[in-house]
C-alpha atoms as a PDB file:
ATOM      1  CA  UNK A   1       5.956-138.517  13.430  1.00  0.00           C
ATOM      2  CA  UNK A   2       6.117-135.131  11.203  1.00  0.00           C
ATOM      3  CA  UNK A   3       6.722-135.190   7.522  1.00  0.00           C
ATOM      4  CA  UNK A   4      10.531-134.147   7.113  1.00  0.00           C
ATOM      5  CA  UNK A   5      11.908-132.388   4.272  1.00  0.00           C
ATOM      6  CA  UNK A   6      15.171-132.984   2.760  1.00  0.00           C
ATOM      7  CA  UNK A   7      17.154-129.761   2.272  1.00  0.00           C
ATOM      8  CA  UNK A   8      21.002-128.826   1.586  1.00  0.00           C
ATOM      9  CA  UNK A   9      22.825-126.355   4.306  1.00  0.00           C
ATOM     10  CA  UNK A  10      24.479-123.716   2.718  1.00  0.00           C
ATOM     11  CA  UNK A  11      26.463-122.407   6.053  1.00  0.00           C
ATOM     12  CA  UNK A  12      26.519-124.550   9.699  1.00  0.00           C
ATOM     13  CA  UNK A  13      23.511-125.257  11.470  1.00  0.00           C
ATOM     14  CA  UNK A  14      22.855-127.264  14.300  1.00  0.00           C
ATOM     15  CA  UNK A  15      19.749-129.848  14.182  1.00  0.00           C
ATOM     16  CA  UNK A  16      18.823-131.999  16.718  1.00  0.00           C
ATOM     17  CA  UNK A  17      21.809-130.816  18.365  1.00  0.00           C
ATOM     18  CA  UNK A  18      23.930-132.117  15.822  1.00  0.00           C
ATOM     19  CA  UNK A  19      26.493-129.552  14.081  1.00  0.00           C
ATOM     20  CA  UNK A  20      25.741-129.600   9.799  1.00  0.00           C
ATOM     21  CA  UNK A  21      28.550-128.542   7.369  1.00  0.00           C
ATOM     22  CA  UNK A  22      27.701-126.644   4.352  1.00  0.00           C
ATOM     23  CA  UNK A  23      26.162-128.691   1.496  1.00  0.00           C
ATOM     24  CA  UNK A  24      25.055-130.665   4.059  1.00  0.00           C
ATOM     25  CA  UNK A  25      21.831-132.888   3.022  1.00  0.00           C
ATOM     26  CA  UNK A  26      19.407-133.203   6.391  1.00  0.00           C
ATOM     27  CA  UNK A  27      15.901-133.818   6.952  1.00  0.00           C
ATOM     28  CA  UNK A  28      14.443-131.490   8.868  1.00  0.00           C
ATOM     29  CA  UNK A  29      10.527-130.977  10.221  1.00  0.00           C
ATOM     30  CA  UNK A  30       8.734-127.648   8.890  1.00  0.00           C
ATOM     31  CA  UNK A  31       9.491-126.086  11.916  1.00  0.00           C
ATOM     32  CA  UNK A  32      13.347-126.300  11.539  1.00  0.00           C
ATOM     33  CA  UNK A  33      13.204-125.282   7.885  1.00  0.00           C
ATOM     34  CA  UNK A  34      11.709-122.221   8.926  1.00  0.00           C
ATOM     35  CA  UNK A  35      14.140-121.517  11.596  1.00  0.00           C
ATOM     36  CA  UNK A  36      17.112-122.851   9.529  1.00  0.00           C
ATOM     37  CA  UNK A  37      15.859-120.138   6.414  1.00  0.00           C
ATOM     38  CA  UNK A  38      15.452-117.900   9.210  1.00  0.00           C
ATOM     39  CA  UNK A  39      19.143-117.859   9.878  1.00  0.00           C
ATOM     40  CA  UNK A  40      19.622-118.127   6.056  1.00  0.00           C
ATOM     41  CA  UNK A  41      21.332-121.728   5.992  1.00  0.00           C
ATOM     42  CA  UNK A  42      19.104-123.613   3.241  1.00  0.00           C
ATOM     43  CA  UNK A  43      20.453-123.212  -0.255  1.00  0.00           C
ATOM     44  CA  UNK A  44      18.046-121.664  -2.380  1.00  0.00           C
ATOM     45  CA  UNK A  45      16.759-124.488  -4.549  1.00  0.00           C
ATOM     46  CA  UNK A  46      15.043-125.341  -0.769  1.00  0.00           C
ATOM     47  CA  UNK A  47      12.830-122.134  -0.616  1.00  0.00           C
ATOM     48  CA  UNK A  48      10.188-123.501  -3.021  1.00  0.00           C
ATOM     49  CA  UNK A  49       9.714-125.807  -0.176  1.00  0.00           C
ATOM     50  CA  UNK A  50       9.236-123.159   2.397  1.00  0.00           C
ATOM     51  CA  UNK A  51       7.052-121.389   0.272  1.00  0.00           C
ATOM     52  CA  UNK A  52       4.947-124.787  -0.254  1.00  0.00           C
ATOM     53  CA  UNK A  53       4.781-125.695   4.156  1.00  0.00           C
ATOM     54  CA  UNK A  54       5.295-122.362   5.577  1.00  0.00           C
ATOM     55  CA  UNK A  55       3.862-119.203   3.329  1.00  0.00           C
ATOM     56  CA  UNK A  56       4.884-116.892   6.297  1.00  0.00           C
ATOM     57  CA  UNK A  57       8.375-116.983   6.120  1.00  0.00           C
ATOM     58  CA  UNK A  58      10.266-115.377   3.006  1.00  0.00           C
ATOM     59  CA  UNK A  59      12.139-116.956   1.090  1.00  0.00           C
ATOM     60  CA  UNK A  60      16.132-116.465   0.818  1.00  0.00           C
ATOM     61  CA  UNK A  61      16.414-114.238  -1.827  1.00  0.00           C
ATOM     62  CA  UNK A  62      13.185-112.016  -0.534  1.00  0.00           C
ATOM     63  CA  UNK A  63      14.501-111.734   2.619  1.00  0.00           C
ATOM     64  CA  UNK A  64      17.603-110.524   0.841  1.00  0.00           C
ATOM     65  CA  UNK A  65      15.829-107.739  -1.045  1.00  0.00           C
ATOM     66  CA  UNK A  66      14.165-106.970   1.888  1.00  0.00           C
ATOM     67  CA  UNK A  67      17.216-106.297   3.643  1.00  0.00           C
ATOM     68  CA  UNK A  68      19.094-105.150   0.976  1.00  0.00           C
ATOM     69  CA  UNK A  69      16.051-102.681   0.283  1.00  0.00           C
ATOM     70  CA  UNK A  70      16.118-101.414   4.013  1.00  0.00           C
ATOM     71  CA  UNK A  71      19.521-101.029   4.535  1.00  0.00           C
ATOM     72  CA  UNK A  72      19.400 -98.736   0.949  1.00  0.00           C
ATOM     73  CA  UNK A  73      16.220 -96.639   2.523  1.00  0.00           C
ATOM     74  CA  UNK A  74      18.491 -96.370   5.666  1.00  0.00           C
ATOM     75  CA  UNK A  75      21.236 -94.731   3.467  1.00  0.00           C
ATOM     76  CA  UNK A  76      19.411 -92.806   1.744  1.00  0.00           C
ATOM     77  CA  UNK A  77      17.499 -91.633   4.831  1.00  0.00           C
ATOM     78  CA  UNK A  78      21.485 -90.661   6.673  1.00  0.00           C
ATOM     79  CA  UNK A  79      22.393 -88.869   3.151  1.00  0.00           C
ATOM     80  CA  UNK A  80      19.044 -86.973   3.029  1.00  0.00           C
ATOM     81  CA  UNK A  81      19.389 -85.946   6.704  1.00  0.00           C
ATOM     82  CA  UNK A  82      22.914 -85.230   5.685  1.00  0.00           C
ATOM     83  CA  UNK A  83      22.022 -83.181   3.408  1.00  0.00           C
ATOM     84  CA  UNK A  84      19.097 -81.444   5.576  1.00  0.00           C
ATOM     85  CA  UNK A  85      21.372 -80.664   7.922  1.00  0.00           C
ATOM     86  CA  UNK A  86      23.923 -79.156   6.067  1.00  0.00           C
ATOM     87  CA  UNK A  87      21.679 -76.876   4.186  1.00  0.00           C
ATOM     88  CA  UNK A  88      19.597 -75.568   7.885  1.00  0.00           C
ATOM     89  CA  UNK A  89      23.113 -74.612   8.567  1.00  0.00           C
ATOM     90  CA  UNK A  90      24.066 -72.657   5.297  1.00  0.00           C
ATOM     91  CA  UNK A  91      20.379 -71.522   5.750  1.00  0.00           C
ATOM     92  CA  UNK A  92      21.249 -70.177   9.341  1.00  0.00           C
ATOM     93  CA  UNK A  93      24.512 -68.680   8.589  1.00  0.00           C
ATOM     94  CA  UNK A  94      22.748 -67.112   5.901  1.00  0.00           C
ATOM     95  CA  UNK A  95      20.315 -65.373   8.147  1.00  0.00           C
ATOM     96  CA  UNK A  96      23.174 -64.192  10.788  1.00  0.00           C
ATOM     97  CA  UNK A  97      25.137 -62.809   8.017  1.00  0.00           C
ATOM     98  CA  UNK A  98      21.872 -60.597   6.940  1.00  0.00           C
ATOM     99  CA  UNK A  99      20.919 -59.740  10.074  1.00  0.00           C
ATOM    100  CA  UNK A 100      25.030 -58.252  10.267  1.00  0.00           C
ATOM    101  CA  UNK A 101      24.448 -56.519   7.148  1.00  0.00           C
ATOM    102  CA  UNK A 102      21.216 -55.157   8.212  1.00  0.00           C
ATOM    103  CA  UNK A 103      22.391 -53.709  11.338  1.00  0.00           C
ATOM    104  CA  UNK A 104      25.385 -52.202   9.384  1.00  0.00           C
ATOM    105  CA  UNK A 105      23.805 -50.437   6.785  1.00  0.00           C
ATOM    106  CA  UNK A 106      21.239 -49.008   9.612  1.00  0.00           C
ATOM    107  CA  UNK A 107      24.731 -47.824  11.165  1.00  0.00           C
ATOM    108  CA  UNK A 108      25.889 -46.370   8.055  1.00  0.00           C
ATOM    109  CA  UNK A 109      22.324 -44.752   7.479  1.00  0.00           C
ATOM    110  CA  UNK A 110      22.701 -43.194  10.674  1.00  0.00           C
ATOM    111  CA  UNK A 111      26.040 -41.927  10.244  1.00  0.00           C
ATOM    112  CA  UNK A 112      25.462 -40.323   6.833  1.00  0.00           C
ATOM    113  CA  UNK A 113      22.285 -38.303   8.091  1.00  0.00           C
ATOM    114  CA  UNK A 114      24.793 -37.261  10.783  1.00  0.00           C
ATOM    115  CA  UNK A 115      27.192 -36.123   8.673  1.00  0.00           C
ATOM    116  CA  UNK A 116      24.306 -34.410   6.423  1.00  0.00           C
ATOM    117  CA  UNK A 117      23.693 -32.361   9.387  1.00  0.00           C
ATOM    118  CA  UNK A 118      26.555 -31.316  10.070  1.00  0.00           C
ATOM    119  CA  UNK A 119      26.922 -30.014   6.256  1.00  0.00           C
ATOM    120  CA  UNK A 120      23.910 -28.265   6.552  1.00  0.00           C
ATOM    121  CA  UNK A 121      25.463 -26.405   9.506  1.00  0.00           C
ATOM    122  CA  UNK A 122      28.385 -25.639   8.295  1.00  0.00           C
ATOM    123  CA  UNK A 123      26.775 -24.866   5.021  1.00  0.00           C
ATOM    124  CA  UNK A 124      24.576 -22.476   6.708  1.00  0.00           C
ATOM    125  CA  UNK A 125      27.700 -20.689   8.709  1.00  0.00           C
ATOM    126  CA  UNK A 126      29.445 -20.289   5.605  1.00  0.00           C
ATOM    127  CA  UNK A 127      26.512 -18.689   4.164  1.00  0.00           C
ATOM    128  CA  UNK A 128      26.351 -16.325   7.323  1.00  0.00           C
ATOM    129  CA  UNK A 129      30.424 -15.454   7.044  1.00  0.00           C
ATOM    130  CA  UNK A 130      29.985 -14.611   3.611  1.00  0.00           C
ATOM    131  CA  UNK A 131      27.024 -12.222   4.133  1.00  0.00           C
ATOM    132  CA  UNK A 132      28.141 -10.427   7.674  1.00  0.00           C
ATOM    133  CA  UNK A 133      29.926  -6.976   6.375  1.00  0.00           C
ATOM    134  CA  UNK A 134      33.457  -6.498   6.582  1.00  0.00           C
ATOM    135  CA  UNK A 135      34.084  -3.815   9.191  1.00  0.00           C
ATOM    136  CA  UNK A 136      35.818  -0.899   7.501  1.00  0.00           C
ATOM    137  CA  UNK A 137      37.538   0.724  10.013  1.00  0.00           C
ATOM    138  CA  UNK A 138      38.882  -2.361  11.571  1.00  0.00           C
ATOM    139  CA  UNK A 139      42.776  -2.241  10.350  1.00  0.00           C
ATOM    140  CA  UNK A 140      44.452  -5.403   9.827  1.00  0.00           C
ATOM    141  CA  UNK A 141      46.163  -7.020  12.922  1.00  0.00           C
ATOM    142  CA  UNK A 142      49.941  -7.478  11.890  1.00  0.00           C
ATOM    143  CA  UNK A 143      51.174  -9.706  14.585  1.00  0.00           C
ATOM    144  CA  UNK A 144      54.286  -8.959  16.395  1.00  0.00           C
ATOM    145  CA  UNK A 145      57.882 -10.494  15.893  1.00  0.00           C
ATOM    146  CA  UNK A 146      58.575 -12.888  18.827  1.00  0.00           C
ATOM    147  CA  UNK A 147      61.997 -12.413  20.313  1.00  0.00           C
ATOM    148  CA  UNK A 148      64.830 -13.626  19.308  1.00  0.00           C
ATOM    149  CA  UNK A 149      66.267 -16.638  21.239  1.00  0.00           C
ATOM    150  CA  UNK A 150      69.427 -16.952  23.343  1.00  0.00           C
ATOM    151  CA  UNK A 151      69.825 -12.421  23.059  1.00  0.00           C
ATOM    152  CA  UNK A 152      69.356 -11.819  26.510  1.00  0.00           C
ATOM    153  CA  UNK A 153      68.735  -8.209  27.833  1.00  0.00           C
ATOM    154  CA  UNK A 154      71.005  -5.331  27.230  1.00  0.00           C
ATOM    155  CA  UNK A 155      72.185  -4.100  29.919  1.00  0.00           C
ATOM    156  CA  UNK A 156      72.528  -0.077  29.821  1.00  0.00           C
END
């Protein structure tokens, strides 16, 4: 026959096909006390035991900061990819609102050497006007009344 241990439940267990209450005092074999600290049943004051008969399994509180420690890296690792996530999109919103601005100031560079052409045409027309002589004998052209509405023709 095994060696048993004597141990308090902390929550409901069933040994040897027996449902335990809490505070519970069983005697249990070493495998049981592993499975019943497994499924985090013994009180704590037990663990020294497990640590004693079975240095494999953690004890209560270890395997509560080992939870507790990978459910915080788990949080941390959602918030940081969050966080990622959030900034590749600023990031790429960034880029498309660049790539906009580049495009219109290549627009606007394109339209302001067109309208420097057309200055320098102009410019150089002006220039021309002003130099052609003014044509002496040419009279000034007085235009002519238009007729007067609703007159008619005399008749004679």
């Amino acid at each position: 026959m095994e060696d048993r241990i004597s141990i308090r439940l902390i929550g409901p267990a069933k040994i040897d096909g027996n449902w335990r209450k809490p505070d519970d005092m069983v005697d249990v074999t070493t495998d049981q006390l592993r499975d019943l600290v497994s499924a985090g049943v013994v009180a704590n004051s037990e663990d020294r035991h497990v640590a004693d008969l079975a240095p494999g399994i953690p004890s209560f509180d270890e395997a509560v900061g080992a939870m507790a420690k990978v459910l915080a890296d788990a949080a941390v690792a959602a918030a940081v990819d969050a966080a990622h996530a959030e900034i590749v999109a600023d990031r790429d919103a960034a880029r498309i609102r660049a790539t906009d601005a580049e495009a219109e100031v290549s627009r606007q560079h394109a339209r302001i050497m067109a309208l420097e052409a057309e200055l320098h045409d102009a410019q150089g027309e002006i220039a021309t006007l002003k130099a052609a002589p003014v044509e002496a004998s040419a009279a000034p052209v007085t235009p002519k009344p238009a007729p007067k509405k609703g007159g008619g023709a005399k008749q004679g």
